[in-house]
N, C-alpha and C. Protein backbone atom coordinates (compact mmCIF):
# COMPACT_ATOMS: atom_id res chain seq x y z
N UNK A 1 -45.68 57.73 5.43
CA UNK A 1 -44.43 57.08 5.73
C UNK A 1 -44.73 55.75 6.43
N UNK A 2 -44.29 54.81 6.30
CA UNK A 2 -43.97 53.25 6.74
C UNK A 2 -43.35 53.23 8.50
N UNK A 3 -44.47 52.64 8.55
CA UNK A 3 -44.30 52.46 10.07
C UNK A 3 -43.15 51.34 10.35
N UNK A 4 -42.20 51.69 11.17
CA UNK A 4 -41.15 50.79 11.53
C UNK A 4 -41.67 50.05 12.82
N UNK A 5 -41.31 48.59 13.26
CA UNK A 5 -41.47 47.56 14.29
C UNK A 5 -40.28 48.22 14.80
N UNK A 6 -40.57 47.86 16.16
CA UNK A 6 -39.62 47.99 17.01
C UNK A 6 -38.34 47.55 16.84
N UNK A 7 -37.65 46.18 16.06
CA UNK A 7 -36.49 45.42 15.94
C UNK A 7 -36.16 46.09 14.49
N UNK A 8 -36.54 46.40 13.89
CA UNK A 8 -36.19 46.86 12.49
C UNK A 8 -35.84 48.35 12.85
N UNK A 9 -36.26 49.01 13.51
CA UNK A 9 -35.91 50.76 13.98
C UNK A 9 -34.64 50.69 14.43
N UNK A 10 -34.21 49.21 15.37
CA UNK A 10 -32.75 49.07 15.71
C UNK A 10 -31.75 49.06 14.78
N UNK A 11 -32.56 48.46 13.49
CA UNK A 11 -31.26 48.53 12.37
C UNK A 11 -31.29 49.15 11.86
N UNK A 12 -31.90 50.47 11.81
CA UNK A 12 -32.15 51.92 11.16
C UNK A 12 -30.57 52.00 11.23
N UNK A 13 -29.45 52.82 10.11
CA UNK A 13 -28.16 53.82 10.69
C UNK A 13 -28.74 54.91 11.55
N UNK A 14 -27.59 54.77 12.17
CA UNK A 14 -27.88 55.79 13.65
C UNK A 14 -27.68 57.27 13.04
N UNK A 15 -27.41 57.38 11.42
CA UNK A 15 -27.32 59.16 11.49
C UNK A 15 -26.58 58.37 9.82
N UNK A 16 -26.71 59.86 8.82
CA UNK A 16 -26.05 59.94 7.78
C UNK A 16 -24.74 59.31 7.76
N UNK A 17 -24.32 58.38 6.90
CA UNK A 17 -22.60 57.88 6.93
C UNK A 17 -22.20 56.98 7.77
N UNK A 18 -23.36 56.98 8.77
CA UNK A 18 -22.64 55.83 10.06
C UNK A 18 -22.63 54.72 10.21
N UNK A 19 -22.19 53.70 10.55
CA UNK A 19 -22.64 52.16 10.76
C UNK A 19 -23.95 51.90 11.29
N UNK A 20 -24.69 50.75 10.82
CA UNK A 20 -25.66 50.28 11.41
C UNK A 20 -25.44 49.98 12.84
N UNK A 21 -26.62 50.06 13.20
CA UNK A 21 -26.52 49.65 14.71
C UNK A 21 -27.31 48.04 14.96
N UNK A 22 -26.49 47.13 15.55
CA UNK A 22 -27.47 45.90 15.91
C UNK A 22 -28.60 45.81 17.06
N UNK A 23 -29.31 45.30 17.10
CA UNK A 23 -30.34 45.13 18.02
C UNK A 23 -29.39 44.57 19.44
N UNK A 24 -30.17 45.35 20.44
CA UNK A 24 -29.19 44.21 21.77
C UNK A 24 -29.95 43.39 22.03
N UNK A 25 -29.29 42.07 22.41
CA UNK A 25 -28.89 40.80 22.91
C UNK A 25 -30.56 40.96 23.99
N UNK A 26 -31.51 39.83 23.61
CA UNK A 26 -32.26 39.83 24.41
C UNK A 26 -32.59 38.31 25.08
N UNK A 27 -33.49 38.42 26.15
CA UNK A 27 -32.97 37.44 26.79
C UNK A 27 -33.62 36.04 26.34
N UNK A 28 -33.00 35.21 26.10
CA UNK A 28 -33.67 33.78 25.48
C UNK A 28 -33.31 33.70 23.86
N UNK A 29 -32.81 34.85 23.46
CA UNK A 29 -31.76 34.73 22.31
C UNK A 29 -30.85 33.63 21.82
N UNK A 30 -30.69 33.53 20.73
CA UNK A 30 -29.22 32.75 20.43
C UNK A 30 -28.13 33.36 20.73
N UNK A 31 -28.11 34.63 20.74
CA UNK A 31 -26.53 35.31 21.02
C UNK A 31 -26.58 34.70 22.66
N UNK A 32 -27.57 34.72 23.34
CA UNK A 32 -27.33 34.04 24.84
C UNK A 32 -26.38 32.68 24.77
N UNK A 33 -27.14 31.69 24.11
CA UNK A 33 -26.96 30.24 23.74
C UNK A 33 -25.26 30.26 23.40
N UNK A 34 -24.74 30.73 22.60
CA UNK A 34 -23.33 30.93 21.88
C UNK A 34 -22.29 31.29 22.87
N UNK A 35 -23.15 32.33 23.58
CA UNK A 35 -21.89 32.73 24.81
C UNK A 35 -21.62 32.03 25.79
N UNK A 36 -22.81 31.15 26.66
CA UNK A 36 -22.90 29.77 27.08
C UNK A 36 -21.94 29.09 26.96
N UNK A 37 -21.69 28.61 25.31
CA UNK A 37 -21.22 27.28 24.60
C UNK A 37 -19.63 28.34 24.78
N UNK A 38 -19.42 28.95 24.35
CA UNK A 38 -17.98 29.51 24.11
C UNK A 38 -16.96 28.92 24.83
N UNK A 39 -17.48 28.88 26.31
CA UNK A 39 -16.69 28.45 27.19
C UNK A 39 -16.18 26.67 27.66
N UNK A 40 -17.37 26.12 27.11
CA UNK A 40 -17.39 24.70 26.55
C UNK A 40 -16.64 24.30 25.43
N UNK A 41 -16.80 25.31 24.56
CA UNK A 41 -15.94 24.61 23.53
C UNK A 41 -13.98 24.84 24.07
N UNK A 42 -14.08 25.67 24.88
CA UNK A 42 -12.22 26.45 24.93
C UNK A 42 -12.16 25.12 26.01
N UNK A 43 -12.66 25.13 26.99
CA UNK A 43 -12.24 23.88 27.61
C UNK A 43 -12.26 22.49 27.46
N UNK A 44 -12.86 22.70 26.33
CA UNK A 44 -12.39 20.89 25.75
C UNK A 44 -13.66 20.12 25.68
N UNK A 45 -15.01 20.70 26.41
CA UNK A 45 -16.20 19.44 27.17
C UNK A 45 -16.65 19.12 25.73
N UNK A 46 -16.75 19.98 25.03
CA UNK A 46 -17.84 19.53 23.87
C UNK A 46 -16.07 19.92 22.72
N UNK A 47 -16.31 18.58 21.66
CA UNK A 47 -14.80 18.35 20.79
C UNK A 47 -16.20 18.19 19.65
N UNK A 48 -15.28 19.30 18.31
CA UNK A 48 -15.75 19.18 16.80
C UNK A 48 -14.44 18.49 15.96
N UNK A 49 -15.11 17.38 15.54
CA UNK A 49 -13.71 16.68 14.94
C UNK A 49 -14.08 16.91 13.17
N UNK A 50 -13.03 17.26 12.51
CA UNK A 50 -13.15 17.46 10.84
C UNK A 50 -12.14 15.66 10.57
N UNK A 51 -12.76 14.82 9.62
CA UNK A 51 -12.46 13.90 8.61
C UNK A 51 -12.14 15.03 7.66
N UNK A 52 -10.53 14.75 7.02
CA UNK A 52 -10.25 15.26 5.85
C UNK A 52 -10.01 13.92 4.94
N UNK A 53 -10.33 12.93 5.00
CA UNK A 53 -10.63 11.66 3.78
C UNK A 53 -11.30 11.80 2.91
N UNK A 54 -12.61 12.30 3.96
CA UNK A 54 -13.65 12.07 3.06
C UNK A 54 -15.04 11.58 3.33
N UNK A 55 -14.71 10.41 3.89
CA UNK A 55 -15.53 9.35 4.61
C UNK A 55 -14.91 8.51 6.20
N UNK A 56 -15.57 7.73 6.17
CA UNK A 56 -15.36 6.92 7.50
C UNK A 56 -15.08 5.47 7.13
N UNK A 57 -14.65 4.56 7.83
CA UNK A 57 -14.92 3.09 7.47
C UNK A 57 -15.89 2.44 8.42
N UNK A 58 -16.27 1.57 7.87
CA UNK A 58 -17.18 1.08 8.98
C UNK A 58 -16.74 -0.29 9.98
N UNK A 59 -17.12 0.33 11.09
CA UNK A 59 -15.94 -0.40 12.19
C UNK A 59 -16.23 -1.93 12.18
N UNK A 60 -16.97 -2.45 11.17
CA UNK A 60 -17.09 -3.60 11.51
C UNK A 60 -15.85 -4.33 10.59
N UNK A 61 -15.58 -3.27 9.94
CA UNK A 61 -13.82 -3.93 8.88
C UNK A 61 -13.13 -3.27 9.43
N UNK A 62 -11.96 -4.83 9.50
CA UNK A 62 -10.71 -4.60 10.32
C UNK A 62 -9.71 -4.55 9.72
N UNK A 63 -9.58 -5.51 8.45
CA UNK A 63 -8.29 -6.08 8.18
C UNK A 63 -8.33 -5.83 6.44
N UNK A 64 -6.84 -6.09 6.33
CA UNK A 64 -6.71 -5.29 4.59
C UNK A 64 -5.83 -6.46 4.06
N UNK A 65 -6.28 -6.65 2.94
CA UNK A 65 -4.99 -7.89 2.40
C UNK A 65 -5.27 -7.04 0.79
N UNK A 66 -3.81 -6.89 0.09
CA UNK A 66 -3.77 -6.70 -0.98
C UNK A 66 -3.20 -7.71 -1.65
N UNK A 67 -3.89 -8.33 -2.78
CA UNK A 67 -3.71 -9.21 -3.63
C UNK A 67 -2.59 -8.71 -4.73
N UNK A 68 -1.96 -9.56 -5.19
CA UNK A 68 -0.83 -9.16 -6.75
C UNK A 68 -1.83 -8.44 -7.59
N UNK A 69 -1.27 -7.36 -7.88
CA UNK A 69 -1.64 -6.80 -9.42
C UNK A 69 -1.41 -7.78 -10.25
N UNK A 70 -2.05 -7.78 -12.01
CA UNK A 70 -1.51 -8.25 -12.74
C UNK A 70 -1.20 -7.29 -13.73
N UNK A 71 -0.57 -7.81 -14.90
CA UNK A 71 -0.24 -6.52 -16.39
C UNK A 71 -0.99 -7.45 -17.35
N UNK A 72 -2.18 -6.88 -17.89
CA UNK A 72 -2.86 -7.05 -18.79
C UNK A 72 -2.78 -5.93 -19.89
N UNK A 73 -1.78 -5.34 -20.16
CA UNK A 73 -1.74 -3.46 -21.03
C UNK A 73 -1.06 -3.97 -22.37
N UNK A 74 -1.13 -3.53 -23.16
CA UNK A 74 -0.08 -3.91 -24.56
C UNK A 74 0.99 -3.34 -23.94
N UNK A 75 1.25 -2.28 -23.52
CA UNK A 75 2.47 -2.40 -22.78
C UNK A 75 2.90 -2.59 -21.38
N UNK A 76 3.95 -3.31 -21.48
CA UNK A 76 3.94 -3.84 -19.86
C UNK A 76 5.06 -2.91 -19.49
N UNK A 77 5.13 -2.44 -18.49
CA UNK A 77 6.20 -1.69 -17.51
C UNK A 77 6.31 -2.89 -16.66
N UNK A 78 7.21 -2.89 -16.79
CA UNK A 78 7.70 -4.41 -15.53
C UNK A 78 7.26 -4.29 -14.23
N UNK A 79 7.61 -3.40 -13.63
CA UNK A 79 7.24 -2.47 -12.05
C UNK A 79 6.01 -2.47 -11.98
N UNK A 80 5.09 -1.63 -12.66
CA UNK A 80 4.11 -0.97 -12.88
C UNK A 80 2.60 -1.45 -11.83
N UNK A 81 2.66 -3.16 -11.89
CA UNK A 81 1.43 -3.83 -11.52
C UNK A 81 1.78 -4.01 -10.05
N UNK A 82 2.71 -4.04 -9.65
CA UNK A 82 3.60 -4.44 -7.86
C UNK A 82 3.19 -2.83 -7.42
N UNK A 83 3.95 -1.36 -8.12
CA UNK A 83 3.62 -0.60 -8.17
C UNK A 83 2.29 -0.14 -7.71
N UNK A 84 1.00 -0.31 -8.29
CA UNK A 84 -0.28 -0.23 -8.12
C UNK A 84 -0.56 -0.76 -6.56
N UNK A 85 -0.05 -2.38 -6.72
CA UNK A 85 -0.73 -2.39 -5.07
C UNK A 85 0.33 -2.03 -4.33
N UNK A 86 1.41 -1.46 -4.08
CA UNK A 86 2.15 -1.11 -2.98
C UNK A 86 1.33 0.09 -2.56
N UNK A 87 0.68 1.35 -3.83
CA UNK A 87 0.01 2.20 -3.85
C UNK A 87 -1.03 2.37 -2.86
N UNK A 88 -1.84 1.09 -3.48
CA UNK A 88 -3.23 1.02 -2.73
C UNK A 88 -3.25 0.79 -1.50
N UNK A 89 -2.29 -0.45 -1.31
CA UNK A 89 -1.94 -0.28 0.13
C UNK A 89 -1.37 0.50 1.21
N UNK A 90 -0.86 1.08 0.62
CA UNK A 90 -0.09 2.40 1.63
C UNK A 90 -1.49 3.78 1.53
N UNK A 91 -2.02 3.73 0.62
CA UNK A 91 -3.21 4.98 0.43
C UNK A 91 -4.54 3.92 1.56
N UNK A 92 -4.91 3.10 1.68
CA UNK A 92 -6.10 2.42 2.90
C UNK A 92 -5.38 2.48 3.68
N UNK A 93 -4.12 2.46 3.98
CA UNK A 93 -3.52 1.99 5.34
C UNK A 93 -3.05 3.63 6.01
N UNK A 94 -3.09 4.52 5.05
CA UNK A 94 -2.71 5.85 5.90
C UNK A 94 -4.28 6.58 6.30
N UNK A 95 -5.01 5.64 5.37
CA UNK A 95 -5.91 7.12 5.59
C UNK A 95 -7.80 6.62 6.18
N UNK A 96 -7.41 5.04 6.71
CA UNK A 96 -7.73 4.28 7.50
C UNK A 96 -7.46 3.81 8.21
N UNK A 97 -8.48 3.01 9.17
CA UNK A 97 -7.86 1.86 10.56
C UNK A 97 -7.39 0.54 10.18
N UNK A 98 -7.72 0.14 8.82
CA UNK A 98 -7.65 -1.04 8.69
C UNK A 98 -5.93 -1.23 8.87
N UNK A 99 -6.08 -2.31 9.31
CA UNK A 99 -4.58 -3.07 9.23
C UNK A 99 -4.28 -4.23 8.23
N UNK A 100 -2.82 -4.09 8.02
CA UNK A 100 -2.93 -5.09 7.10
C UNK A 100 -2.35 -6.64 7.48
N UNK A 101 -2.88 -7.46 6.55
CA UNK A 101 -3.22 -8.91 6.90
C UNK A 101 -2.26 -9.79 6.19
N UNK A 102 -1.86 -10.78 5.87
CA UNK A 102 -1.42 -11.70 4.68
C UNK A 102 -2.51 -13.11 4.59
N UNK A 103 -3.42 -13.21 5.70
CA UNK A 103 -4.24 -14.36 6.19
C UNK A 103 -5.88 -13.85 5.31
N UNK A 104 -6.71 -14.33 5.26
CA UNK A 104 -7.68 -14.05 5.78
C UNK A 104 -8.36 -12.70 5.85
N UNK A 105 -8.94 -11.50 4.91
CA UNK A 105 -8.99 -10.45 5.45
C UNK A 105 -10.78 -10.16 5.32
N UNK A 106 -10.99 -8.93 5.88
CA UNK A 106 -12.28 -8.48 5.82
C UNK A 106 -12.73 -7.60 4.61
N UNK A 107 -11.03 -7.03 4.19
CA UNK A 107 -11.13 -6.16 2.69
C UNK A 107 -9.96 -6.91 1.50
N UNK A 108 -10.31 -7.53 0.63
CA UNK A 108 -9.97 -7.54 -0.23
C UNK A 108 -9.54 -6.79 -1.55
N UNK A 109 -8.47 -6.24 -2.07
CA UNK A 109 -8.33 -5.51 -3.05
C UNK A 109 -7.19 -6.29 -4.10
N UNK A 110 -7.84 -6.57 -5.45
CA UNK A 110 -6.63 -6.99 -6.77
C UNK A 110 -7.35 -6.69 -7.92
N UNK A 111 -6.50 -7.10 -8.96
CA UNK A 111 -6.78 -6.20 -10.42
C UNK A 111 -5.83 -6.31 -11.09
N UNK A 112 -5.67 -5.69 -11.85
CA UNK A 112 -4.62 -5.46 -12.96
C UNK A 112 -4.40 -4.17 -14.08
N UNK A 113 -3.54 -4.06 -14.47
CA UNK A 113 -3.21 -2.73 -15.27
C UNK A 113 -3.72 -3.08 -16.54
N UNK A 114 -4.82 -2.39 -16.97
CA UNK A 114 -5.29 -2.81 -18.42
C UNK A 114 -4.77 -1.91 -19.19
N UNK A 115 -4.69 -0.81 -18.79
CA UNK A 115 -4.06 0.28 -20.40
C UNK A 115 -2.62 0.68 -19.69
N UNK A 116 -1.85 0.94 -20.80
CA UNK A 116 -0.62 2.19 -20.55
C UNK A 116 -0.05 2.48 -21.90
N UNK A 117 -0.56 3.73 -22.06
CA UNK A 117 -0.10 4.50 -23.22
C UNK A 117 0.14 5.38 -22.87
N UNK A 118 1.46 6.06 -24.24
CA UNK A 118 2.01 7.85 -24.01
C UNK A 118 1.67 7.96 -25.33
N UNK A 119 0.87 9.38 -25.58
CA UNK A 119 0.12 9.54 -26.80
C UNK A 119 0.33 10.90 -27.39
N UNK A 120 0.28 11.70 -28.20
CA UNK A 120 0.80 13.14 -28.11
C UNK A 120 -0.61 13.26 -28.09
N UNK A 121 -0.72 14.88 -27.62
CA UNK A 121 -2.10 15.36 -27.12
C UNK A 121 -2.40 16.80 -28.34
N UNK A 122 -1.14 17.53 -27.99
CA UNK A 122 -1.30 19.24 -28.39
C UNK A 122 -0.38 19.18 -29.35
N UNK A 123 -0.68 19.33 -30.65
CA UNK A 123 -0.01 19.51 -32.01
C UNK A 123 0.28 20.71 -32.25
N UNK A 124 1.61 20.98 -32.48
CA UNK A 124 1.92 22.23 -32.97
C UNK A 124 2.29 22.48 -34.26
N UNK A 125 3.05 23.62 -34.86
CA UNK A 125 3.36 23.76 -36.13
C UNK A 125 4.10 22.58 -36.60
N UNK A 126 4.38 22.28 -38.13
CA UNK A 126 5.00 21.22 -38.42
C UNK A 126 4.61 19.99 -38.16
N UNK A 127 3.42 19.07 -37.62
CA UNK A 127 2.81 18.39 -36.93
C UNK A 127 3.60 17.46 -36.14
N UNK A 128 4.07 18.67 -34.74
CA UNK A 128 4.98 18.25 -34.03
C UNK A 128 4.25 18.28 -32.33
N UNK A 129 4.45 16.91 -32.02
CA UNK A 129 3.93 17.01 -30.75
C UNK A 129 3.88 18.45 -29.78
N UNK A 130 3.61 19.01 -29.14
CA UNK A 130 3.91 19.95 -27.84
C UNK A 130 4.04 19.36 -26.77
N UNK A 131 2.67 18.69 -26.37
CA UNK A 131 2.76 18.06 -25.21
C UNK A 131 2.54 16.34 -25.54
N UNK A 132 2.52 15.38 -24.63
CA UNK A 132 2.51 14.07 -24.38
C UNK A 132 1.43 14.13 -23.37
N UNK A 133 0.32 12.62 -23.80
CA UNK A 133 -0.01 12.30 -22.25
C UNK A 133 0.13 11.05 -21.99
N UNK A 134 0.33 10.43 -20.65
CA UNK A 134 0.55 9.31 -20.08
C UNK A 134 -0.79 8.42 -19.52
N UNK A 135 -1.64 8.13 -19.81
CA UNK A 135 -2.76 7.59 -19.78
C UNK A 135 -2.45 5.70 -18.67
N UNK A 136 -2.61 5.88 -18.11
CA UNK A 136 -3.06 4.59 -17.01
C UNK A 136 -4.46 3.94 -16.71
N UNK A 137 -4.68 2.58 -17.15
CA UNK A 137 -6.31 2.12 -16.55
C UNK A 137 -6.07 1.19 -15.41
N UNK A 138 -6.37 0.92 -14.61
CA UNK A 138 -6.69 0.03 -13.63
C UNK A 138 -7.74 -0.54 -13.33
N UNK A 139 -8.31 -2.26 -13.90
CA UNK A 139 -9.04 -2.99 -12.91
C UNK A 139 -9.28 -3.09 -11.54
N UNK A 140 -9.98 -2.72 -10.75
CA UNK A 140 -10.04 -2.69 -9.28
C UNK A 140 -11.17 -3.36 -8.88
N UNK A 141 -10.72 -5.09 -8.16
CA UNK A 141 -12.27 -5.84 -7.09
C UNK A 141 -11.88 -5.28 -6.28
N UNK A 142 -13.21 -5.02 -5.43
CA UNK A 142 -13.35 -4.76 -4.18
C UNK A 142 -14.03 -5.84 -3.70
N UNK A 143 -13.35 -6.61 -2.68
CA UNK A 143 -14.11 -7.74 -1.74
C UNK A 143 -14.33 -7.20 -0.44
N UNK A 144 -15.19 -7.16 -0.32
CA UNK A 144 -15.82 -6.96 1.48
C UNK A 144 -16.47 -8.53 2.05
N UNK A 145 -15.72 -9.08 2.90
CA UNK A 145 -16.02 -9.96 3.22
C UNK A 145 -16.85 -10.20 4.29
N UNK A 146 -16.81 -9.48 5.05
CA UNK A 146 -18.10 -9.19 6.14
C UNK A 146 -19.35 -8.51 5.47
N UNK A 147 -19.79 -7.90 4.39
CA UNK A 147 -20.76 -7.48 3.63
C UNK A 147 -20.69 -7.77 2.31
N UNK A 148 -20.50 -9.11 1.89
CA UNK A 148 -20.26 -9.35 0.08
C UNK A 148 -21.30 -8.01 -0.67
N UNK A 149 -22.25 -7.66 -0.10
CA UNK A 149 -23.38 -6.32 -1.34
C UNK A 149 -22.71 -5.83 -1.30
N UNK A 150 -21.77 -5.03 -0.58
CA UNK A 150 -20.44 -3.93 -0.59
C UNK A 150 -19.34 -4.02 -1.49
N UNK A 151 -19.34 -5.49 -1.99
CA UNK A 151 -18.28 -5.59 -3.16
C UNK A 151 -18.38 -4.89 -4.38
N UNK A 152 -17.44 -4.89 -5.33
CA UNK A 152 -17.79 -4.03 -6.47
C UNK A 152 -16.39 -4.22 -6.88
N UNK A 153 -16.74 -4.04 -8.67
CA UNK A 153 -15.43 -4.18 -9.67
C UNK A 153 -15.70 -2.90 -10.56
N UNK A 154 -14.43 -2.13 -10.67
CA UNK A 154 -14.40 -1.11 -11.59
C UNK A 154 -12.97 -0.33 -12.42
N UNK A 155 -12.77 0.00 -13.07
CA UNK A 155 -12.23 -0.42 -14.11
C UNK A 155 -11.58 1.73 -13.48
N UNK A 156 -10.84 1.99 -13.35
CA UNK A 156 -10.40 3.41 -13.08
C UNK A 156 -8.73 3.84 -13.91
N UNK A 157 -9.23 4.76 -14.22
CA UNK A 157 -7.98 5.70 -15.40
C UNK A 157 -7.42 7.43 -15.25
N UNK A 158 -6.29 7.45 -15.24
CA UNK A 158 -5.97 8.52 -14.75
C UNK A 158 -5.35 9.26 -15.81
N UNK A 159 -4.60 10.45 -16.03
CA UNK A 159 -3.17 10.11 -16.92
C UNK A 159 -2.81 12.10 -16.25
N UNK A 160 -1.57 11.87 -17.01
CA UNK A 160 -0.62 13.41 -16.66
C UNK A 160 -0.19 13.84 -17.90
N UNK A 161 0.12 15.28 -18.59
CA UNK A 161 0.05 15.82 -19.69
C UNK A 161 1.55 16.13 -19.39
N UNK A 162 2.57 16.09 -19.91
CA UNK A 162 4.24 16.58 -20.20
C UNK A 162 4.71 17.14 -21.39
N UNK A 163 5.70 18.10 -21.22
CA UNK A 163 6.46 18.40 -22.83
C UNK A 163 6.82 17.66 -23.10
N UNK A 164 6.56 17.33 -24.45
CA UNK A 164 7.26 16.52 -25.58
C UNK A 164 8.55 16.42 -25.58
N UNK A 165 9.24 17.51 -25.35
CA UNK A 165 10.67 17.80 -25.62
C UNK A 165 11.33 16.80 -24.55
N UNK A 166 10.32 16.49 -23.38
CA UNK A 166 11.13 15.28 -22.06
C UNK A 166 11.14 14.09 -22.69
N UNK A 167 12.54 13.59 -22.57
CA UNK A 167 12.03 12.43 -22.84
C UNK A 167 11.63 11.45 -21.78
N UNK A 168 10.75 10.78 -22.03
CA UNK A 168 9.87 9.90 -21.33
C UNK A 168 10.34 9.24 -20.27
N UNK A 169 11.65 8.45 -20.60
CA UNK A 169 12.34 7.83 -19.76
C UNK A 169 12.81 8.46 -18.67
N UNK A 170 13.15 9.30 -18.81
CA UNK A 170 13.90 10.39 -17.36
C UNK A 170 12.52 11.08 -16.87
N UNK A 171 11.30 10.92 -17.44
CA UNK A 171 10.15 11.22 -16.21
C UNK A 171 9.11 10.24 -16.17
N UNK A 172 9.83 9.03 -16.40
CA UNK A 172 8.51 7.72 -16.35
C UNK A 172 8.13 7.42 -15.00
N UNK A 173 9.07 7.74 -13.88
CA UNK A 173 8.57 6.87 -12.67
C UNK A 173 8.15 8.40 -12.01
N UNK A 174 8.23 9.55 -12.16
CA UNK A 174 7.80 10.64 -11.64
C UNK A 174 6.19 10.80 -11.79
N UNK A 175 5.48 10.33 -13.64
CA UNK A 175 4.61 10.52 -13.96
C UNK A 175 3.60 9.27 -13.84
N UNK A 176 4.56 8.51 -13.69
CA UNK A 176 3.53 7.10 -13.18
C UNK A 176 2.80 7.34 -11.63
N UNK A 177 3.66 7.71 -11.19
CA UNK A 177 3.24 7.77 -9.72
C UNK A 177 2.51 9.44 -9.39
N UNK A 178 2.13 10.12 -10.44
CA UNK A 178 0.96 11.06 -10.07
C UNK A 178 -0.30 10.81 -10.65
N UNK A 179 -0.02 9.82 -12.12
CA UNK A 179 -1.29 8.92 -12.25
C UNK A 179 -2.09 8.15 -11.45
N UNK A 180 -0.97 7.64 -10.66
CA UNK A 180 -1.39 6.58 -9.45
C UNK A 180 -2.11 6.92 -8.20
N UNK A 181 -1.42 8.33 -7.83
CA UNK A 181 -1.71 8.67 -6.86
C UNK A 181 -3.14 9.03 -7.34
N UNK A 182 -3.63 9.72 -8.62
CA UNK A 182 -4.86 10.02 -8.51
C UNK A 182 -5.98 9.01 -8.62
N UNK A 183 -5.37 7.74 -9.76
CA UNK A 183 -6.16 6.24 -9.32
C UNK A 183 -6.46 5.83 -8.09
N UNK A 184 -5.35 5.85 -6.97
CA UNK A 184 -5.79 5.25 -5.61
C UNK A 184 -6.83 6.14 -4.98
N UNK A 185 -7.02 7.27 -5.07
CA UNK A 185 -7.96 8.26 -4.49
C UNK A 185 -8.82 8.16 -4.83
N UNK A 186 -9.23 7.60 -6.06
CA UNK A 186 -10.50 7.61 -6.81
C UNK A 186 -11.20 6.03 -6.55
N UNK A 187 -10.07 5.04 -6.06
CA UNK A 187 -10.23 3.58 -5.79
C UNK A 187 -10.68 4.07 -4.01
N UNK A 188 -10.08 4.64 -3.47
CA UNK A 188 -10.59 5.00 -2.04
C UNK A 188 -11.47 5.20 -1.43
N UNK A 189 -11.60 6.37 -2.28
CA UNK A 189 -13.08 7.34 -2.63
C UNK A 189 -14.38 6.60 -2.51
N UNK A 190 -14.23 5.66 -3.81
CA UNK A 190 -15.20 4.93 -3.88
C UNK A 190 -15.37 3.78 -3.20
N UNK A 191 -13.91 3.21 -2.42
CA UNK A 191 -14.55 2.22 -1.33
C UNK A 191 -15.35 3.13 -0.02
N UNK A 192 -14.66 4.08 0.23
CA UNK A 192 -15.48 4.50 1.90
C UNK A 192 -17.07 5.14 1.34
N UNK A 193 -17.03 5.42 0.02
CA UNK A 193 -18.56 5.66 -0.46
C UNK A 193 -19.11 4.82 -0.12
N UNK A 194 -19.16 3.52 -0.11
CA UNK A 194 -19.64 2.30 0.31
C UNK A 194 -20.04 2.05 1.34
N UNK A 195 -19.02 2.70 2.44
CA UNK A 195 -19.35 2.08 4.16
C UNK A 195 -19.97 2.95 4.22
């Protein structure tokens, strides 16, 4: 029979059916260390902070200026390019420090709407649409003016899948703006990747 160490005999079950038993708490342990800290953490001395962004910015950018969209798409939605940067700007400005500027800034953001198409996706019997999708591209510079290497241009596309049977018009500004929302996240994303 196999000789048991002393710390392993502790985790023997104490009898047929029963729970394991843990080793006790010895001294210079981590279970020591933890019970220590317990009381540090309830009173506040030592703070664990969670970022749900993503990232951080880097404190040496302060300021945000959003430039005009333009409409470069075969189809133009009139709204659509004002749309985009009201977007972008309200998505850096909630979920950063930067402030925004009309002068002079440290972050630069403009572009333009290169695609917008509604396309059928899922064919059914009769070769009749099922669903629709709404497809969006966006040009996006990024100027960092306190770090021009930090700049970057990229070209980002989103889209949302709908029944056919809607018509388009009574869910155009519903479906534009969950395209968008997932463009600006992905335009975000990839600026704080940066800092």
């Amino acid at each position: 029979m196999k000789q048991l160490h002393a710390h392993e005999e502790d985790l023997r079950p104490a009898g047929p059916g029963r729970n394991w038993r843990l080793p006790p708490l010895k001294r210079g342990g981590r279970g020591g260390i933890i019970l220590l800290l317990l009381p540090l953490l309830a009173s506040g001395c030592i703070s664990i902070r969670f970022n749900f962004t993503g990232g951080s910015v880097d404190t040496s950018l302060e300021t945000l200026f959003v430039d005009q969209f333009t409409n470069e798409a075969d189809v133009v939605i009139p709204y659509l390019a004002q749309e985009v940067g009201i977007q972008l700007q309200d998505r850096f400005l909630s979920q950063s420090r930067l402030t925004l500027t009309t002068g002079a800034a440290d972050v630069v953001l403009g572009g333009a709407v290169t695609r917008f198409t509604v396309a059928p996706v899922a064919i059914q019997g009769e070769n009749r649409a099922a669903q629709n999708r709404l497809t969006i591209a966006v040009r996006v510079k990024f100027d960092n003016n306190v770090d021009p290497k930090a700049s970057w241009e990229q070209t980002f596309s989103g889209f949302v899948d709908f029944d056919a049977t809607e018509e388009f018009s009574s869910v155009e500004r519903e479906k534009i703006g969950l395209v968008l929302e997932q463009i600006t996240q992905d335009v975000f994303s990839k600026s704080i990747g940066k800092w």
